[in-house]
PDB file of N, CA and C in Angstrom:
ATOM      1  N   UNK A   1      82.868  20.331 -16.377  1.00  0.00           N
ATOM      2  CA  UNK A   1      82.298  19.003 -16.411  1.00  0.00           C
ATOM      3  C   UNK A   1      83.237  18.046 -15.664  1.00  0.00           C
ATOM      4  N   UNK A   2      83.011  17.093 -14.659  1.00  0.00           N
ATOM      5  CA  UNK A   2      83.339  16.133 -13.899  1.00  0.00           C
ATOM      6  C   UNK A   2      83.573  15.415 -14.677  1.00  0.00           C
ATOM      7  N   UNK A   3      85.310  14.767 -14.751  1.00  0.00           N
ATOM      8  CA  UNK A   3      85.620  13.755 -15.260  1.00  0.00           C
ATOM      9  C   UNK A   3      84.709  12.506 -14.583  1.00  0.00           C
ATOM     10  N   UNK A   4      84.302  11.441 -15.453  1.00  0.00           N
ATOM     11  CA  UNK A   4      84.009  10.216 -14.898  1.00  0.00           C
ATOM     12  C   UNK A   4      85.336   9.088 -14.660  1.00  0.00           C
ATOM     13  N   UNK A   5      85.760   8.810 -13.616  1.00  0.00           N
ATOM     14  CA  UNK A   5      86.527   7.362 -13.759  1.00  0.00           C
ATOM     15  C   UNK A   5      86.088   6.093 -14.139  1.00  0.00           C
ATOM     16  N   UNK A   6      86.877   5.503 -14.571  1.00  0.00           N
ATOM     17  CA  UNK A   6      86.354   4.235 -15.252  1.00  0.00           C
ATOM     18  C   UNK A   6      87.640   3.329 -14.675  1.00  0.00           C
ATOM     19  N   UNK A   7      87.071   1.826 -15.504  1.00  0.00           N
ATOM     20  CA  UNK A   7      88.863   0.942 -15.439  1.00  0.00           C
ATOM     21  C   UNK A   7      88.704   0.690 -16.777  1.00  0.00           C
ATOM     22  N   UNK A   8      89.695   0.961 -17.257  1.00  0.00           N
ATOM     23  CA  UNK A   8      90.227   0.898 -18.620  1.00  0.00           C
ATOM     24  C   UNK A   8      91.825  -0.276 -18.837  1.00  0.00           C
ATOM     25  N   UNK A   9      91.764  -0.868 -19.864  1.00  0.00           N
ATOM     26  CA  UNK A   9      93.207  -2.188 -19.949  1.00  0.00           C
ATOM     27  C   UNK A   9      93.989  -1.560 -20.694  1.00  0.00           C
ATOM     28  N   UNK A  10      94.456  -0.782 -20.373  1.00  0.00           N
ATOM     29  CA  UNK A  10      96.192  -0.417 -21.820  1.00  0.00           C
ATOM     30  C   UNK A  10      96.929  -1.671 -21.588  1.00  0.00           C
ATOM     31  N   UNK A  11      96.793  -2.883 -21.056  1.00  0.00           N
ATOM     32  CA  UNK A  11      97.959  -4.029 -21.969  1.00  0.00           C
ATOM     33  C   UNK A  11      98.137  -4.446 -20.385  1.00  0.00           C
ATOM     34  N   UNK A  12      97.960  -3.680 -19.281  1.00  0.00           N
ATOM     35  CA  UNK A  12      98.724  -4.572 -17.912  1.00  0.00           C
ATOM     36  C   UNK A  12      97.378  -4.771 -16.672  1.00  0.00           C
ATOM     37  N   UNK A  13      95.670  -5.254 -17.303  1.00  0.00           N
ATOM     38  CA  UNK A  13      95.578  -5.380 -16.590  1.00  0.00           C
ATOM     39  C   UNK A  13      94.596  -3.941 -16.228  1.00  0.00           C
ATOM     40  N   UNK A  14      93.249  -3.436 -15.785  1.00  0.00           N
ATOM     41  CA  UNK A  14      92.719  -2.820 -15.734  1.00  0.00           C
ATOM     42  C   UNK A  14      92.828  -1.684 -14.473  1.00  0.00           C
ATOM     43  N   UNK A  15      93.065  -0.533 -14.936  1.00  0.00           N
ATOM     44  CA  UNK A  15      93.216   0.152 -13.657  1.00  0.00           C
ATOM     45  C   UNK A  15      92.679   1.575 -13.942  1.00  0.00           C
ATOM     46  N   UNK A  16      92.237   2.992 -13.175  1.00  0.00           N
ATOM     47  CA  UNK A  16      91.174   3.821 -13.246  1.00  0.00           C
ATOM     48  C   UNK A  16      92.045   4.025 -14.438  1.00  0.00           C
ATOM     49  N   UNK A  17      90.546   5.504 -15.140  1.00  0.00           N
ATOM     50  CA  UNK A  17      91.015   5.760 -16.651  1.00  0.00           C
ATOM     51  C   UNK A  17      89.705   7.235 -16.670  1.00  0.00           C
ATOM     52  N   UNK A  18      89.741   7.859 -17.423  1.00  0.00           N
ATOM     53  CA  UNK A  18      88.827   8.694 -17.848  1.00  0.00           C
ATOM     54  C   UNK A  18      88.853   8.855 -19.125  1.00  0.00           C
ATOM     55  N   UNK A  19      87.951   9.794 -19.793  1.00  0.00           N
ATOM     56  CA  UNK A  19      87.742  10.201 -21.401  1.00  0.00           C
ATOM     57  C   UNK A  19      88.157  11.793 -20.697  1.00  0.00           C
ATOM     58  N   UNK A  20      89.429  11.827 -21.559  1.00  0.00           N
ATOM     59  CA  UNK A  20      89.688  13.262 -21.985  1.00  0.00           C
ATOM     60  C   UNK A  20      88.237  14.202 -22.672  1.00  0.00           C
ATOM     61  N   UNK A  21      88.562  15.651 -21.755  1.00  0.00           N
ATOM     62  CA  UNK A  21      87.798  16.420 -22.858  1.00  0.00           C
ATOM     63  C   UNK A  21      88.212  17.318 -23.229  1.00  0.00           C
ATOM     64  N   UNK A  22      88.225  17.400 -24.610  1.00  0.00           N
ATOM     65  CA  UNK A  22      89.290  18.482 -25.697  1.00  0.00           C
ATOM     66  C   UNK A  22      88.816  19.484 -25.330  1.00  0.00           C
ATOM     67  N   UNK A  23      89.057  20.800 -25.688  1.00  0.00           N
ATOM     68  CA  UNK A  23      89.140  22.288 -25.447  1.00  0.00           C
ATOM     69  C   UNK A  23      87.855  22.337 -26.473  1.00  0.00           C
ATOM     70  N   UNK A  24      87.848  21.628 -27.273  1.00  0.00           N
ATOM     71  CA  UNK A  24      86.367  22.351 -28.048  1.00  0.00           C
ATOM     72  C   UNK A  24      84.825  21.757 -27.356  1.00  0.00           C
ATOM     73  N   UNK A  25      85.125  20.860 -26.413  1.00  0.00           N
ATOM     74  CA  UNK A  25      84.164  20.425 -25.517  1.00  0.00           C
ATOM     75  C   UNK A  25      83.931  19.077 -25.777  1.00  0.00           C
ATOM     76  N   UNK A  26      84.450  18.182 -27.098  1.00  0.00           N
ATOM     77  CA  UNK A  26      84.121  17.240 -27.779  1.00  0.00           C
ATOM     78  C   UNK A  26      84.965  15.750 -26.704  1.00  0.00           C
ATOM     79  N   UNK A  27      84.367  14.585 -26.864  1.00  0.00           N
ATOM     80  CA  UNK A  27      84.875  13.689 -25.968  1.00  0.00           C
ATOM     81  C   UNK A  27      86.300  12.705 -26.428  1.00  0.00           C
ATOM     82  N   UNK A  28      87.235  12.985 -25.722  1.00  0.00           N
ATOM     83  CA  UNK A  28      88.626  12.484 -26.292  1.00  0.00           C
ATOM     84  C   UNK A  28      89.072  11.060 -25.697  1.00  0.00           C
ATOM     85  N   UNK A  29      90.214  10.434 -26.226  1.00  0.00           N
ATOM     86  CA  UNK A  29      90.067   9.067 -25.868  1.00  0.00           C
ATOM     87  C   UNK A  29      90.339   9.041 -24.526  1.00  0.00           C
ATOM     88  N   UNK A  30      90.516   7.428 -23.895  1.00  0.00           N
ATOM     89  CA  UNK A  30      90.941   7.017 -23.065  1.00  0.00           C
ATOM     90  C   UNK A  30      92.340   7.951 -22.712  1.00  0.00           C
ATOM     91  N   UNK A  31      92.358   8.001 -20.962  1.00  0.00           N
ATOM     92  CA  UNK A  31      93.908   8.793 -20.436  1.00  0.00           C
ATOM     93  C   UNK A  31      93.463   7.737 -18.724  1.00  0.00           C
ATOM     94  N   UNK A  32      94.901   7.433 -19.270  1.00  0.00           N
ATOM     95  CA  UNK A  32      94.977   6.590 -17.413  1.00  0.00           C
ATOM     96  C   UNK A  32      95.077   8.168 -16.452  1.00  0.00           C
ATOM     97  N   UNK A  33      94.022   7.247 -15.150  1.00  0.00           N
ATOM     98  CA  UNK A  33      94.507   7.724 -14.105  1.00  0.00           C
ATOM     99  C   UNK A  33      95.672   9.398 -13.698  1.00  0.00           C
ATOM    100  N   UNK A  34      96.771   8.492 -13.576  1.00  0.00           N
ATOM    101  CA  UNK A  34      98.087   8.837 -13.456  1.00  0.00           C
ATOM    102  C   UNK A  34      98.573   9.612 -14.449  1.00  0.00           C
ATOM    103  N   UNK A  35      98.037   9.516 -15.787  1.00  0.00           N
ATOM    104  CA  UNK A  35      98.921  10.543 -16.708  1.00  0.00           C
ATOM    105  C   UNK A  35      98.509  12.195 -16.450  1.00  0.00           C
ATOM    106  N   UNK A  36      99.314  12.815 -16.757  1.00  0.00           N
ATOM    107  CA  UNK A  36      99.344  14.306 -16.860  1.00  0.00           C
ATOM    108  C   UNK A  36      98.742  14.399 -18.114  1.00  0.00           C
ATOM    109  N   UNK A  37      97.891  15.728 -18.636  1.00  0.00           N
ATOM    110  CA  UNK A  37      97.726  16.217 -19.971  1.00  0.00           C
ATOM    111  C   UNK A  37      97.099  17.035 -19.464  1.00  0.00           C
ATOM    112  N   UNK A  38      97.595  18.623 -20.099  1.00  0.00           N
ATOM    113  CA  UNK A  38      97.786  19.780 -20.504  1.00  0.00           C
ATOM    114  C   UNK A  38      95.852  19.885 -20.933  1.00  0.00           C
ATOM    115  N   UNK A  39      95.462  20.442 -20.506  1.00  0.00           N
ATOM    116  CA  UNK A  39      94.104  20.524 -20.649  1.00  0.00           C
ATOM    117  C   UNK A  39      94.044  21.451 -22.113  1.00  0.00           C
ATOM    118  N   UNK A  40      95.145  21.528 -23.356  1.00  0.00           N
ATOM    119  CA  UNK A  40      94.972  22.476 -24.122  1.00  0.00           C
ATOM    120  C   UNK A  40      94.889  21.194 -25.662  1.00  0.00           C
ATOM    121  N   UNK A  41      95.278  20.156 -25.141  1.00  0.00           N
ATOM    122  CA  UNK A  41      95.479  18.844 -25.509  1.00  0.00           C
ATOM    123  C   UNK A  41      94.779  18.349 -26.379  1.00  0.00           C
ATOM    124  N   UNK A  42      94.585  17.994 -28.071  1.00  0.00           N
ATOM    125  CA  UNK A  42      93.322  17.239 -28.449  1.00  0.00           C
ATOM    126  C   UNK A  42      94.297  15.776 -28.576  1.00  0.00           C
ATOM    127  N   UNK A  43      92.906  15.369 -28.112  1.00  0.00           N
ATOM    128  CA  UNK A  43      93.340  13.380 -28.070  1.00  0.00           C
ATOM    129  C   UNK A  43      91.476  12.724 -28.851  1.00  0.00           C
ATOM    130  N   UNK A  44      92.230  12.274 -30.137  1.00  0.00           N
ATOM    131  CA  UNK A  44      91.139  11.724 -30.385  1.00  0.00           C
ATOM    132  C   UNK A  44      90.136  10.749 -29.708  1.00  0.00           C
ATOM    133  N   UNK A  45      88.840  10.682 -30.132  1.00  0.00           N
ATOM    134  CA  UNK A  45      88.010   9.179 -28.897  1.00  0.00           C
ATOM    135  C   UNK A  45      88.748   8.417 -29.078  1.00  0.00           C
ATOM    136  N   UNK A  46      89.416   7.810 -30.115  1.00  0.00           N
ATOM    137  CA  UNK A  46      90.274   6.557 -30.473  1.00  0.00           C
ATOM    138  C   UNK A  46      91.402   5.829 -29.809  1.00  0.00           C
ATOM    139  N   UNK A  47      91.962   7.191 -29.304  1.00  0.00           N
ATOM    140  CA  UNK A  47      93.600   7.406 -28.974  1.00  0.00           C
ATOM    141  C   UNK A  47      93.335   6.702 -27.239  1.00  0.00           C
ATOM    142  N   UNK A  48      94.664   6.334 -27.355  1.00  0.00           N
ATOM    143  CA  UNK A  48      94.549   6.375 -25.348  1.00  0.00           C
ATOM    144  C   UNK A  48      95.908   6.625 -24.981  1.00  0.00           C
ATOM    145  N   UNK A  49      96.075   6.812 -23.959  1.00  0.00           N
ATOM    146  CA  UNK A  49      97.157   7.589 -23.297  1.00  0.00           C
ATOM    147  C   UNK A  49      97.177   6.776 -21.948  1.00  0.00           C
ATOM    148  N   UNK A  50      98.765   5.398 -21.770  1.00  0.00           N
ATOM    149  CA  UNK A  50      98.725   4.911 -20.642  1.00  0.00           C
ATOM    150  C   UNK A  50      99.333   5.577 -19.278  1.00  0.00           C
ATOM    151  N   UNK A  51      99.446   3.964 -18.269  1.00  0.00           N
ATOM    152  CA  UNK A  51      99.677   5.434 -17.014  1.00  0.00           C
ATOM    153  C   UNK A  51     101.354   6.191 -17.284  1.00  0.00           C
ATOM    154  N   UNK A  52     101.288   7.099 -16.770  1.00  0.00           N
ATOM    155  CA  UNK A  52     102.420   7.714 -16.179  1.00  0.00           C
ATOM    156  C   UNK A  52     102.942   8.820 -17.126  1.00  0.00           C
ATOM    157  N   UNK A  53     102.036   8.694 -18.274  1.00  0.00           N
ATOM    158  CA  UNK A  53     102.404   9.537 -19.481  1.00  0.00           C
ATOM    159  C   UNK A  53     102.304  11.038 -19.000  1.00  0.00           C
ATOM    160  N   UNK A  54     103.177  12.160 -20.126  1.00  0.00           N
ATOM    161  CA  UNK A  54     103.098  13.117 -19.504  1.00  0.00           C
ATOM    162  C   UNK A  54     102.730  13.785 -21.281  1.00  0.00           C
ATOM    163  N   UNK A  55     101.766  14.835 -21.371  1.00  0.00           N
ATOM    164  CA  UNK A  55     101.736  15.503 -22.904  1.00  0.00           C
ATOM    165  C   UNK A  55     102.075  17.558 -22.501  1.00  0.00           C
ATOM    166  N   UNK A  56     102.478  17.583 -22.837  1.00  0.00           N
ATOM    167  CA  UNK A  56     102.289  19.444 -22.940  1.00  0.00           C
ATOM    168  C   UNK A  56     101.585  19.901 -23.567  1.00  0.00           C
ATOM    169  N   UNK A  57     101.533  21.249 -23.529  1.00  0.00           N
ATOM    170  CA  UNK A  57     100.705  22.166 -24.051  1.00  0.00           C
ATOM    171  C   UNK A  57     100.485  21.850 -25.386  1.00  0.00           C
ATOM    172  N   UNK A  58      99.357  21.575 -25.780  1.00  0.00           N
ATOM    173  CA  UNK A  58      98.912  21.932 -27.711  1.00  0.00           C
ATOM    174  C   UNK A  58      99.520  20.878 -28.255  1.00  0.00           C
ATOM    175  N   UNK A  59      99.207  19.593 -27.676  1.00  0.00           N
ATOM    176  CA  UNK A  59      99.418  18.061 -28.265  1.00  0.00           C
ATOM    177  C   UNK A  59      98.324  17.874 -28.876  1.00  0.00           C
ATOM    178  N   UNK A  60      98.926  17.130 -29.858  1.00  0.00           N
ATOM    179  CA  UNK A  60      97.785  16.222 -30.851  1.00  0.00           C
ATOM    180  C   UNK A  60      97.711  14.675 -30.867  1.00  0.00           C
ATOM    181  N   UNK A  61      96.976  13.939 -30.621  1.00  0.00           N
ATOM    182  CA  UNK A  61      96.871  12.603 -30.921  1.00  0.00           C
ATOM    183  C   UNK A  61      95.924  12.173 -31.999  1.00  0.00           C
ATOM    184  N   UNK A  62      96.177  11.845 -33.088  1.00  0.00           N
ATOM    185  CA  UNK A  62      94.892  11.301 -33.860  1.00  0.00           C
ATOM    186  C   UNK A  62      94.548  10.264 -34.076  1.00  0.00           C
ATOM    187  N   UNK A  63      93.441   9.682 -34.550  1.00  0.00           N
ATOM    188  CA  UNK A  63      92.769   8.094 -34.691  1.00  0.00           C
ATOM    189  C   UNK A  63      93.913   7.223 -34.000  1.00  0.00           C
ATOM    190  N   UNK A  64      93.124   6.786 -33.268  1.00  0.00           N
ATOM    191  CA  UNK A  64      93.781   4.882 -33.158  1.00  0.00           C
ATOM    192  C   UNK A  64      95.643   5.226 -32.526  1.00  0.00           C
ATOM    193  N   UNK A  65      95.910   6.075 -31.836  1.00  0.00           N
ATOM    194  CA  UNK A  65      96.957   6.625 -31.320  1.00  0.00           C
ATOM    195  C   UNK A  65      97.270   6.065 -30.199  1.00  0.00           C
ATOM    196  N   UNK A  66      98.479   5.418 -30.269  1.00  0.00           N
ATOM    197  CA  UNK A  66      98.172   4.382 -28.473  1.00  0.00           C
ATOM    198  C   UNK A  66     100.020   5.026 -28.047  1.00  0.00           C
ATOM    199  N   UNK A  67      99.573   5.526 -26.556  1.00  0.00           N
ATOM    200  CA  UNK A  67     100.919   6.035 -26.305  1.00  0.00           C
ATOM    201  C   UNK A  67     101.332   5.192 -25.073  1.00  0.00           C
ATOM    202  N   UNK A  68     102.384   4.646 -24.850  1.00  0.00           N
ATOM    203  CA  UNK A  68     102.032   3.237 -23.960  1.00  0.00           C
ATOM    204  C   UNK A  68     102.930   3.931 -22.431  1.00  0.00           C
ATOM    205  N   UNK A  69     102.757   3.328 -21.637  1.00  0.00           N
ATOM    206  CA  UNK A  69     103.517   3.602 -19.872  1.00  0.00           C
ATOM    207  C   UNK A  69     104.584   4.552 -20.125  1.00  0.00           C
ATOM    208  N   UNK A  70     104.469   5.971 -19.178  1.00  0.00           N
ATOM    209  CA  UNK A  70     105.578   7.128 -19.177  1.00  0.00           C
ATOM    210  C   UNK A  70     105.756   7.667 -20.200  1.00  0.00           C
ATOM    211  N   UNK A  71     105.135   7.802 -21.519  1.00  0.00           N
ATOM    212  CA  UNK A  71     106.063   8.249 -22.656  1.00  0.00           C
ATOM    213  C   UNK A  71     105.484   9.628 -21.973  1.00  0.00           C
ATOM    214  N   UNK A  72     106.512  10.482 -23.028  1.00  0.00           N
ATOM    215  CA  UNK A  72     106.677  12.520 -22.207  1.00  0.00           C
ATOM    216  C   UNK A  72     106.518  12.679 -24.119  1.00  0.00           C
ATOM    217  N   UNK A  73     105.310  14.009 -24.268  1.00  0.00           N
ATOM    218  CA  UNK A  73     105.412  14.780 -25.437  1.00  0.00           C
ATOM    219  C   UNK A  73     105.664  15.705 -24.671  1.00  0.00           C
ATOM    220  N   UNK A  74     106.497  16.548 -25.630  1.00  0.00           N
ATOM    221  CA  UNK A  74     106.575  18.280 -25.194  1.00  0.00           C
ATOM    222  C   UNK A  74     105.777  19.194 -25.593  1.00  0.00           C
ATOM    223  N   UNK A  75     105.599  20.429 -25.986  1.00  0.00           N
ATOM    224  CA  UNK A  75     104.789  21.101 -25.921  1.00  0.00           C
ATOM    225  C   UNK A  75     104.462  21.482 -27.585  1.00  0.00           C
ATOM    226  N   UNK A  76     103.182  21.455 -28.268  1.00  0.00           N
ATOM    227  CA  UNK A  76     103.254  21.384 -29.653  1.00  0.00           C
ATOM    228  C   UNK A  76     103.434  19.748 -30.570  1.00  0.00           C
ATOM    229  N   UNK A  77     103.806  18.739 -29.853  1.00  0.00           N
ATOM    230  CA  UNK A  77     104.196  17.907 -30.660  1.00  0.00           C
ATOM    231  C   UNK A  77     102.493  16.961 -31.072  1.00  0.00           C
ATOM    232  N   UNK A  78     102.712  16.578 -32.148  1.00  0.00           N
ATOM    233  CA  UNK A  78     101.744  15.956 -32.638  1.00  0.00           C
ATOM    234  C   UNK A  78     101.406  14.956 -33.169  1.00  0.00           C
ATOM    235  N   UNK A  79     100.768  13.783 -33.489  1.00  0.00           N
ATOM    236  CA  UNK A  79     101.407  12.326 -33.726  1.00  0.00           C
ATOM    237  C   UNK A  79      99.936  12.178 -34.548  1.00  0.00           C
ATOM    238  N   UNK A  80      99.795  11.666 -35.745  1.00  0.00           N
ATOM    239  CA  UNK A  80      99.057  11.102 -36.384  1.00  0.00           C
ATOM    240  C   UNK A  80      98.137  10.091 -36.426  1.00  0.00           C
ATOM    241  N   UNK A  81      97.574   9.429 -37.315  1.00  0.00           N
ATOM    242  CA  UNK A  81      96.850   8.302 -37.336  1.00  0.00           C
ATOM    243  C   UNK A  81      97.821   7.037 -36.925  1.00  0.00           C
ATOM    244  N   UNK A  82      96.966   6.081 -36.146  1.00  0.00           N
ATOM    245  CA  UNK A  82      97.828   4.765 -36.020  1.00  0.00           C
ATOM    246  C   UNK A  82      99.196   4.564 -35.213  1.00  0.00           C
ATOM    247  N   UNK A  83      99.682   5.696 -35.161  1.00  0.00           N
ATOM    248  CA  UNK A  83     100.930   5.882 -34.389  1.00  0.00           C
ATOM    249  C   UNK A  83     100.867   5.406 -32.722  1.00  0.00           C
ATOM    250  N   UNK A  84     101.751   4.609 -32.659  1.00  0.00           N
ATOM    251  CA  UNK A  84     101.872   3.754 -31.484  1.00  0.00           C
ATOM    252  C   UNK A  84     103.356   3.871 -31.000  1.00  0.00           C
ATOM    253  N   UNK A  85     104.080   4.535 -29.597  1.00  0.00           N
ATOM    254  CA  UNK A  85     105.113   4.782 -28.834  1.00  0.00           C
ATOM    255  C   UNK A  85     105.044   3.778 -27.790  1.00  0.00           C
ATOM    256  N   UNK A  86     106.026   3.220 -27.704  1.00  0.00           N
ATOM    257  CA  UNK A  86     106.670   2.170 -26.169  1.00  0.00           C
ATOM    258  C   UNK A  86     106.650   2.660 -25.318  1.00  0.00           C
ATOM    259  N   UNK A  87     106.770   2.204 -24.250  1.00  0.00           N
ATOM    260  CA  UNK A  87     106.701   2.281 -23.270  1.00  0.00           C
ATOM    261  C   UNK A  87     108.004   2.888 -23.237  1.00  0.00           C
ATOM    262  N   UNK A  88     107.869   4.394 -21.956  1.00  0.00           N
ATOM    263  CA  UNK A  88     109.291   5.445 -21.563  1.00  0.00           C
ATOM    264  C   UNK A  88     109.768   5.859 -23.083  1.00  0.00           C
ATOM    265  N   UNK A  89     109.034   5.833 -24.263  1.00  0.00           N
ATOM    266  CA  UNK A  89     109.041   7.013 -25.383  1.00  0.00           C
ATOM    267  C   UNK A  89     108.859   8.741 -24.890  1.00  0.00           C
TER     268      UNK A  89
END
């Protein structure tokens, strides 16, 4: 399935964006442009992922998950409800 681009605002201002799609086929949140993610990745609809971010293999994001400019997960790591990382986390 063809990602759609969009413009989406993580905080600086609108720039392209797509909806992740999880491995079970289901539609995952907002991911700028520019970020990397591991296509093995679940990111809730809720969650968004700004630019430059990087996730590895078998990340989790759940509800309302905002990961802001550059932050890097490694491979396995997983972040809960509400959980919000700075920018270069």
């Amino acid at each position: 399935m063809p990602k759609s681009v969009l413009v989406q605002d993580f905080g600086h201002g609108p720039i392209p964006a797509h909806r992740h799609q999880n491995p079970d086929g289901t539609p995952g949140g907002w991911v700028a442009a520019s970020a990397v993610v591991h296509p093995t990745c679940i990111i809730h609809a809720t969650a968004t992922v700004a630019p430059g971010c990087i996730l590895g293999e078998g990340c989790r994001l759940g509800a309302l998950c905002r990961l802001g400019e550059g932050c890097r997960l490694g491979e396995g790591c997983s972040l809960g409800e509400w959980c919000s990382l700075g920018a270069g986390c």
